[in-house]
C-alpha atoms as a PDB file:
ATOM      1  CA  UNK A   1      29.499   2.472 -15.240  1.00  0.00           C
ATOM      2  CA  UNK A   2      26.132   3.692 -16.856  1.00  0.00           C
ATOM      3  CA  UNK A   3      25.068   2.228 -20.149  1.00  0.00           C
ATOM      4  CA  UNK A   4      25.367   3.718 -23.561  1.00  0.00           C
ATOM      5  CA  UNK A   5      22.198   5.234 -24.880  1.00  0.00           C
ATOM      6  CA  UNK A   6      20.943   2.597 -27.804  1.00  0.00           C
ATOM      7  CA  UNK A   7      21.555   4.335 -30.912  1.00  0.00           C
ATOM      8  CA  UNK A   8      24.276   1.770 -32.701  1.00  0.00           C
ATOM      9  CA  UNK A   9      25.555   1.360 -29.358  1.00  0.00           C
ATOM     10  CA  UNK A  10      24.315  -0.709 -26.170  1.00  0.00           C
ATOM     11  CA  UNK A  11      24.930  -3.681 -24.575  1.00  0.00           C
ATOM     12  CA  UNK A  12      23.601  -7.342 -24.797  1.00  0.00           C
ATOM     13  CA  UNK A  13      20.626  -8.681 -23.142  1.00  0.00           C
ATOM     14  CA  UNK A  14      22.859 -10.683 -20.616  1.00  0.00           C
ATOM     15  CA  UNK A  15      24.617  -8.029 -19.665  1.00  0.00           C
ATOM     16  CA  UNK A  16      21.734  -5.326 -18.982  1.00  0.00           C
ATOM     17  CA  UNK A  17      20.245  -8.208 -16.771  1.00  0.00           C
ATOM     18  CA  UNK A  18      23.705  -8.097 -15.140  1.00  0.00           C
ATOM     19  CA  UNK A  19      23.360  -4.833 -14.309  1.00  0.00           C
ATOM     20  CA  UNK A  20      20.019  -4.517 -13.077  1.00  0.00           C
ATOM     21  CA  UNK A  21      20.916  -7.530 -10.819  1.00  0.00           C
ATOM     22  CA  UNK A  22      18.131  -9.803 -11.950  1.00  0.00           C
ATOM     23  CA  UNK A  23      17.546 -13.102 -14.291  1.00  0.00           C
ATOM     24  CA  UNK A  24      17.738 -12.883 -18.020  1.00  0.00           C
ATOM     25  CA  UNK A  25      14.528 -14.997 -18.127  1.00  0.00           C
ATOM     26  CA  UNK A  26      13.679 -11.845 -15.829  1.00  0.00           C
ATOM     27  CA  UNK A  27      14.025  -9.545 -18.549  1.00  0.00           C
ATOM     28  CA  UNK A  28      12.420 -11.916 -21.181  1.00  0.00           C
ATOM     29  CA  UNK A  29       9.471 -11.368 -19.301  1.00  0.00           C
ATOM     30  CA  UNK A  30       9.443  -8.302 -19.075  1.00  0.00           C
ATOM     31  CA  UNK A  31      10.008  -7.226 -22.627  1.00  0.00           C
ATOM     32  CA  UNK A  32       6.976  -9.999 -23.337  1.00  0.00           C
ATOM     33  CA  UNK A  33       4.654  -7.632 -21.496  1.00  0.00           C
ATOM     34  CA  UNK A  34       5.840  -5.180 -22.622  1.00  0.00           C
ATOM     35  CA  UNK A  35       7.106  -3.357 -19.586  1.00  0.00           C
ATOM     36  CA  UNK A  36      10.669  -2.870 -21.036  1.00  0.00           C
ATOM     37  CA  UNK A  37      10.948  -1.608 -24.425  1.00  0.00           C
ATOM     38  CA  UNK A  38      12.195  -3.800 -27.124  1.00  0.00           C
ATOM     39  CA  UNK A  39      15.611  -2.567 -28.051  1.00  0.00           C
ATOM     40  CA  UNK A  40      17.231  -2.344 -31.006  1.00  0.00           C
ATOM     41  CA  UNK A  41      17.962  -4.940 -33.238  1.00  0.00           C
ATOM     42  CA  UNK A  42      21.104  -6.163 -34.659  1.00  0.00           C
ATOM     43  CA  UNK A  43      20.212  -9.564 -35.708  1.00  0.00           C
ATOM     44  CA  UNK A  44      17.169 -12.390 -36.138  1.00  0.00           C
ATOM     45  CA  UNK A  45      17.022 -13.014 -32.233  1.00  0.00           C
ATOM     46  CA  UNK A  46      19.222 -10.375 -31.136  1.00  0.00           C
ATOM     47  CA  UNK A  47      18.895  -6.406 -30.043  1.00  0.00           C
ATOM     48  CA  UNK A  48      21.128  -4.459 -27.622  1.00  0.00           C
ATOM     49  CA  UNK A  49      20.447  -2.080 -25.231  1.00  0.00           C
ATOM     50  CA  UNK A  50      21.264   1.409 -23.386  1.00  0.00           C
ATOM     51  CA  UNK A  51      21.046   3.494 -20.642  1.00  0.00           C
ATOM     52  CA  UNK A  52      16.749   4.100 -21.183  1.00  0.00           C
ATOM     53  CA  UNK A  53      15.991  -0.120 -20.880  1.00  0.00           C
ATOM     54  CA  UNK A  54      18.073   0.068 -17.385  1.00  0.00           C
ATOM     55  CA  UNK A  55      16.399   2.614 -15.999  1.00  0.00           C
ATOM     56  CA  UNK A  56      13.086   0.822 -17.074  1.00  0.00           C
ATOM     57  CA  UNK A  57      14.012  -2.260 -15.712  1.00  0.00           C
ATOM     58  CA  UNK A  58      14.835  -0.705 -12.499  1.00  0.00           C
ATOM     59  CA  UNK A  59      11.833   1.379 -12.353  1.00  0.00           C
ATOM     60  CA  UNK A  60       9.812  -2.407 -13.478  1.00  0.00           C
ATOM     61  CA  UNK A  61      11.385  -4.079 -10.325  1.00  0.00           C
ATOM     62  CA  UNK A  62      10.661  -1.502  -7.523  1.00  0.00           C
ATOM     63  CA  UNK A  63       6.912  -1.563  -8.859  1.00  0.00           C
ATOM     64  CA  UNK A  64       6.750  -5.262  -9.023  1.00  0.00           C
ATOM     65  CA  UNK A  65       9.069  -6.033  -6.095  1.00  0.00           C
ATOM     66  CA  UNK A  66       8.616  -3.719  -3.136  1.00  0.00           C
ATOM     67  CA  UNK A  67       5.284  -1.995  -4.388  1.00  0.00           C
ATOM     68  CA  UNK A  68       3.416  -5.196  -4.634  1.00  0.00           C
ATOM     69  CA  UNK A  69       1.846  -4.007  -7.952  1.00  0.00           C
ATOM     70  CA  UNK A  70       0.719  -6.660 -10.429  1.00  0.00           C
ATOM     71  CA  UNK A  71       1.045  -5.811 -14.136  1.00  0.00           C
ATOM     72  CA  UNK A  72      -1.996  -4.339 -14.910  1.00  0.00           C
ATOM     73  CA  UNK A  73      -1.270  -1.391 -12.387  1.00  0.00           C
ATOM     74  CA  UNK A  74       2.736  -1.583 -13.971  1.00  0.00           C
ATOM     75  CA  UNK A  75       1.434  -0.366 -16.359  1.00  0.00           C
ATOM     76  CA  UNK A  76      -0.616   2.136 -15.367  1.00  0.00           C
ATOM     77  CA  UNK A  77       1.817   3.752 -13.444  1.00  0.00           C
ATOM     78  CA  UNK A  78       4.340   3.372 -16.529  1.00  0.00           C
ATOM     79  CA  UNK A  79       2.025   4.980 -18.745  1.00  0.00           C
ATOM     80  CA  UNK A  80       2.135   7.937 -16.351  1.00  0.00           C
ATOM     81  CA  UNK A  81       5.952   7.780 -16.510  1.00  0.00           C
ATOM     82  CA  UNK A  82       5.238   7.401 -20.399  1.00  0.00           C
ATOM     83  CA  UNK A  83       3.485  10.229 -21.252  1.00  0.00           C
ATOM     84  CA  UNK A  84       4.985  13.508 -21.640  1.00  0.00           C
ATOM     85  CA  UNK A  85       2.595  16.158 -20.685  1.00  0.00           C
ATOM     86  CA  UNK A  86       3.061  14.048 -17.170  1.00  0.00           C
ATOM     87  CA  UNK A  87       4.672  16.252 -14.796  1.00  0.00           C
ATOM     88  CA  UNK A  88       6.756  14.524 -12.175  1.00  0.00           C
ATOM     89  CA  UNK A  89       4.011  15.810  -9.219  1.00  0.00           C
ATOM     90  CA  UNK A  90       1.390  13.556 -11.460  1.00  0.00           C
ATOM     91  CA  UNK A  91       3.543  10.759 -11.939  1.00  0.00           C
ATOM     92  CA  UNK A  92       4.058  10.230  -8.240  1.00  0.00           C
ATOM     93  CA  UNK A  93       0.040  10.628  -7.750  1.00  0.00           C
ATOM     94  CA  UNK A  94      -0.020   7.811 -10.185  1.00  0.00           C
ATOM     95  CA  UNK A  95       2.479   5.865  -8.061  1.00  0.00           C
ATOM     96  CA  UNK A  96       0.493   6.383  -4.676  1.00  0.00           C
ATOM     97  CA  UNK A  97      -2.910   5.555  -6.290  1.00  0.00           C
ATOM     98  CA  UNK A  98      -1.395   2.281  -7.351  1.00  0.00           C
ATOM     99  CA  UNK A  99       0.559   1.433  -4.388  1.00  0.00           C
ATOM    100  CA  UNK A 100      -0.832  -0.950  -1.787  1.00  0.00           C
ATOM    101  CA  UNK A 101      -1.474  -0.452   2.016  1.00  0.00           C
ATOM    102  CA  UNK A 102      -3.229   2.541   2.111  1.00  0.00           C
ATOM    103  CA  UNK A 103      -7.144   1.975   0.839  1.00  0.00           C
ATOM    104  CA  UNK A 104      -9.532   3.887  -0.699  1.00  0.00           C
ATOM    105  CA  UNK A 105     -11.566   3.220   2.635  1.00  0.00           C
ATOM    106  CA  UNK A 106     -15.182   2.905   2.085  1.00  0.00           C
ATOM    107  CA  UNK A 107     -17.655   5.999   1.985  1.00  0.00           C
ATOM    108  CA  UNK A 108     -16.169   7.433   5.188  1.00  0.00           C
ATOM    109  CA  UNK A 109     -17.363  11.386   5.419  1.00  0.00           C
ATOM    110  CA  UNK A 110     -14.484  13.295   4.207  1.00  0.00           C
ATOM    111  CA  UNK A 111     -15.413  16.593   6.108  1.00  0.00           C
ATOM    112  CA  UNK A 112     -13.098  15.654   9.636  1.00  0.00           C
ATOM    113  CA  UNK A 113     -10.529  14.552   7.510  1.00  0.00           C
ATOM    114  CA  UNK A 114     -10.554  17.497   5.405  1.00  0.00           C
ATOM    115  CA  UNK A 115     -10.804  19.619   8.379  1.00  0.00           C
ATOM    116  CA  UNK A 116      -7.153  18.285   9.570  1.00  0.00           C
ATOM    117  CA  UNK A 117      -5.941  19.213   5.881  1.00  0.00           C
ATOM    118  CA  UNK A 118      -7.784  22.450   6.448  1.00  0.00           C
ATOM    119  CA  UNK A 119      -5.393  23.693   9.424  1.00  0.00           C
ATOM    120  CA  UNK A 120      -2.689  22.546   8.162  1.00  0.00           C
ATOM    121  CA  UNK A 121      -2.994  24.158   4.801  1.00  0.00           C
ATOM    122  CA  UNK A 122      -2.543  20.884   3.325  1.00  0.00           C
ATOM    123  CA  UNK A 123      -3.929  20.576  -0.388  1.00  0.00           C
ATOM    124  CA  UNK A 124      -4.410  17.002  -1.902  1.00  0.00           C
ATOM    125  CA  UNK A 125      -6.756  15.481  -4.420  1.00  0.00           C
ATOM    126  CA  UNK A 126     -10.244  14.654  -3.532  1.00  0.00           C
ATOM    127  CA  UNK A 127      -9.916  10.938  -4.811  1.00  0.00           C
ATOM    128  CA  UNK A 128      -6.393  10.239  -3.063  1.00  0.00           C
ATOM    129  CA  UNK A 129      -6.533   7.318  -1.310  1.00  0.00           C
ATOM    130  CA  UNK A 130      -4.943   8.243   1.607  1.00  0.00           C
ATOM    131  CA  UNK A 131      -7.166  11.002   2.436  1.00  0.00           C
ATOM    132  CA  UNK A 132     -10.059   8.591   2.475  1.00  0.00           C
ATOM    133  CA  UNK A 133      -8.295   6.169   4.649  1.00  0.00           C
ATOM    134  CA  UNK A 134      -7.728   9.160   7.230  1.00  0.00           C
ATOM    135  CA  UNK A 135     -11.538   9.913   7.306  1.00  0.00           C
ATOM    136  CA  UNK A 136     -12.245   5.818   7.231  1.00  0.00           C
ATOM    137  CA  UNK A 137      -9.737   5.759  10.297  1.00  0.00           C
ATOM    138  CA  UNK A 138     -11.249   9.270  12.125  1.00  0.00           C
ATOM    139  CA  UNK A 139     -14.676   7.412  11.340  1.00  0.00           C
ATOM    140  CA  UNK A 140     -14.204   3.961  12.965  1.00  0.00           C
ATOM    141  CA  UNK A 141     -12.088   6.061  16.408  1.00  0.00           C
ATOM    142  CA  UNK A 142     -15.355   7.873  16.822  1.00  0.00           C
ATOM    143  CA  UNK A 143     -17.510   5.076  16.978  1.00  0.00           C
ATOM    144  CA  UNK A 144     -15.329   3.702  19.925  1.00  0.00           C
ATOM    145  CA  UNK A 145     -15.543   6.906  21.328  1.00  0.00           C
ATOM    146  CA  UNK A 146     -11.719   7.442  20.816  1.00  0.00           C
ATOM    147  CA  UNK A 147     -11.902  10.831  18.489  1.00  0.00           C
ATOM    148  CA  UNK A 148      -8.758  12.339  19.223  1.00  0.00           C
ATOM    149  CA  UNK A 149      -9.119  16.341  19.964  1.00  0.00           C
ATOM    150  CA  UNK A 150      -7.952  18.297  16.983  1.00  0.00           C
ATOM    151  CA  UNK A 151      -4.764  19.135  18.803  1.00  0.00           C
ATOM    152  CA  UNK A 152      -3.741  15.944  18.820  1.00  0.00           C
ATOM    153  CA  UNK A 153      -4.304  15.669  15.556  1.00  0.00           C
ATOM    154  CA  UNK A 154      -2.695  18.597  14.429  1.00  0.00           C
ATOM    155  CA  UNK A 155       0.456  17.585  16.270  1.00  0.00           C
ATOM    156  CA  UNK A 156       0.497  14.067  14.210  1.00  0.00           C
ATOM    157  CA  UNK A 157      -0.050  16.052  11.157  1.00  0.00           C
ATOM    158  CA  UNK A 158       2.722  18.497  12.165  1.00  0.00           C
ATOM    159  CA  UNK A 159       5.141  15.617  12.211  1.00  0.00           C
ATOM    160  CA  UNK A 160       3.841  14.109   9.343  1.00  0.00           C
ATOM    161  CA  UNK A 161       4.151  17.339   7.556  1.00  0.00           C
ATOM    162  CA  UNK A 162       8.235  17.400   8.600  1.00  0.00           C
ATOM    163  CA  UNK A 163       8.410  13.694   7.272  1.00  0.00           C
ATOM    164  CA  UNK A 164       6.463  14.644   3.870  1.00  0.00           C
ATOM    165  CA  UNK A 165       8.531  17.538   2.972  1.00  0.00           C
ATOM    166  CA  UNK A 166      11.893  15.748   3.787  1.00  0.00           C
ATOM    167  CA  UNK A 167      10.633  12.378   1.444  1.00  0.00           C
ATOM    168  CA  UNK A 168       9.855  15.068  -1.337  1.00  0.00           C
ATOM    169  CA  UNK A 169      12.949  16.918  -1.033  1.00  0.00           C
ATOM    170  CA  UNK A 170      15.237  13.554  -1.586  1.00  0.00           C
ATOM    171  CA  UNK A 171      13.462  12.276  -4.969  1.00  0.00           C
ATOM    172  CA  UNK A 172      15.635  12.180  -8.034  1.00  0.00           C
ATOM    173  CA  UNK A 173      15.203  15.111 -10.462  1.00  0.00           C
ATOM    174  CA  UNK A 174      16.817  13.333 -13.125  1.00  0.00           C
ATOM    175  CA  UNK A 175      13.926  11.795 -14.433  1.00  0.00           C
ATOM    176  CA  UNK A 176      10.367  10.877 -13.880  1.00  0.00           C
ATOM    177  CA  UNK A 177      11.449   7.518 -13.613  1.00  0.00           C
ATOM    178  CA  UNK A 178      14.072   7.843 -11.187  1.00  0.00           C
ATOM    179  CA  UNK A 179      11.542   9.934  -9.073  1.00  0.00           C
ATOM    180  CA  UNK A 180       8.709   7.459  -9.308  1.00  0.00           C
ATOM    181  CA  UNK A 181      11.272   4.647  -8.614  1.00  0.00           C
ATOM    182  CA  UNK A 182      12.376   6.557  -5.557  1.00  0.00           C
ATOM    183  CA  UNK A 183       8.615   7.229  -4.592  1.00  0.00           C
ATOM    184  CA  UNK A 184       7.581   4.134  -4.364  1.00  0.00           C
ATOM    185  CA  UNK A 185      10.688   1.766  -3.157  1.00  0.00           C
ATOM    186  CA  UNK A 186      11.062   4.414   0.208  1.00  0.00           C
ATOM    187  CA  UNK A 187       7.348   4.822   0.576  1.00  0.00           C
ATOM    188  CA  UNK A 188       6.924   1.089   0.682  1.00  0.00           C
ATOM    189  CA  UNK A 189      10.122   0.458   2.378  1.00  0.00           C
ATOM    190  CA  UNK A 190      10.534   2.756   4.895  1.00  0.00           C
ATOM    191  CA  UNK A 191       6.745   2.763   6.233  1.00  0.00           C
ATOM    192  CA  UNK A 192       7.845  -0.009   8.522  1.00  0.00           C
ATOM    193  CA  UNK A 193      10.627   1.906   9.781  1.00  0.00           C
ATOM    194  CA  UNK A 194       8.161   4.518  10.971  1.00  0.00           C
ATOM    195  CA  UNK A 195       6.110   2.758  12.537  1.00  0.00           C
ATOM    196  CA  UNK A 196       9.031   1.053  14.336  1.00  0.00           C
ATOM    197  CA  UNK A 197      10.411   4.044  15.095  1.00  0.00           C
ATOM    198  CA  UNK A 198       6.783   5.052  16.916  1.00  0.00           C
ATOM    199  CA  UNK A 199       6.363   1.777  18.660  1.00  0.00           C
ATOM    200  CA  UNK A 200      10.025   2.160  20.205  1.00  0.00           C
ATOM    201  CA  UNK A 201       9.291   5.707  21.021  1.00  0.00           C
ATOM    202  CA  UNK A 202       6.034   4.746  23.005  1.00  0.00           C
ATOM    203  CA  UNK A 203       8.095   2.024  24.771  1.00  0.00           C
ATOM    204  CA  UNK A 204      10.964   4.852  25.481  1.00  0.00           C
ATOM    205  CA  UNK A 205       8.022   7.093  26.748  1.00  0.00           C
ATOM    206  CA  UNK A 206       6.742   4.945  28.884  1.00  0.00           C
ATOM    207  CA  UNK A 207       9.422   3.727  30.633  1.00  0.00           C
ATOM    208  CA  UNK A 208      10.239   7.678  31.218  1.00  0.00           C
ATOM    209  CA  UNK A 209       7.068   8.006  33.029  1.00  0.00           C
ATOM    210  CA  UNK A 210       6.226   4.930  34.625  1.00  0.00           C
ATOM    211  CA  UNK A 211       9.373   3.856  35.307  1.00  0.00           C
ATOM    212  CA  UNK A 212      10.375   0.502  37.059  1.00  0.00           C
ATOM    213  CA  UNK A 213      13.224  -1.154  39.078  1.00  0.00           C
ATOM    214  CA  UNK A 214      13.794  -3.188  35.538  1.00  0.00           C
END
């Protein structure tokens, strides 16, 4: 059962931390960083709260749980969420930039990366940090003398495309902070299962072509 929004209503502090699944002393902490926002008070040392501080805290544990983020970028990406000329689109920019994993990747040239973007009519910020770890990662196969052709390319980026739109087309439209939560708890989450998925593909591939009496 969803919370009451806070407005004379609301529930106790032990009982939001009940819901969210984690620690009161959890939640303490939280509010002390300011990460939740206070809510509202009915006493000296007591304040009860809605629907808003649950979706917070939620939001709060997949950044600081499965994104790896420490508080400083929190709070970044919160005051993303926070702002309300943010459109969701923004707020899950803010989310990637913050996100670990994927680095900015040195001073790679962009151009070969850009020119995979190119044909697929792929459109993404100059600073994102994923397009500079593509051209740090096109960089370092050249200088093995492993450039893939651009059709190879273009066939990763084809399924990558199919996997892109399907991630966008499941985030929460509810709120920015449902979206960003989603964002970040499947992008963090479920890049293992991809590459899983690849590794037991190769292995299903292989066997296909060079099979054995095994």
């Amino acid at each position: 059962m969803a919370l009451p929004n806070v407005k004379g209503s609301g529930v106790q502090i032990s009982e939001l931390a009940r819901r969210a699944g984690v620690p009161v002393a959890t939640v303490k902490y939280y509010l002390r960083e300011g990460l939740v926002p206070a809510g509202e008070l009915t006493g000296a040392t007591r304040a009860r709260y809605g629907e808003e501080h649950l979706e917070r805290l939620r939001l709060v544990r997949a950044l600081l749980g499965p994104g790896g983020l420490s508080v400083a970028r929190a709070r970044a990406v919160l005051a993303a969420v926070e702002d309300p000329g943010t459109s969701v689109h923004a707020a899950l920019g803010a989310a990637h930039r913050a996100l670990p994993g994927v680095g900015a990747g040195g001073a790679a040239d962009l151009a070969p990366a850009r020119a995979v973007l190119d044909r697929r009519g792929w459109r993404v910020a100059e600073d994102s940090p994923a397009l500079h770890a593509l051209a740090a990662a096109l960089e370092a196969l050249a200088a093995t003398g492993a450039a893939p052709p651009d059709e190879v390319l273009d066939r990763y980026a084809e399924a990558a495309g199919r996997i892109g739109a399907q991630d966008v087309a499941g985030v929460p439209t509810s709120s920015v902070a449902e979206a960003v939560r989603f964002v970040v708890v499947n992008t963090v989450l479920f890049e293992p299962v991809l590459l899983a998925l690849r590794r037991l593909a190769q292995e299903d591939a292989s066997r296909r072509r060079f099979p054995t009496d095994g």
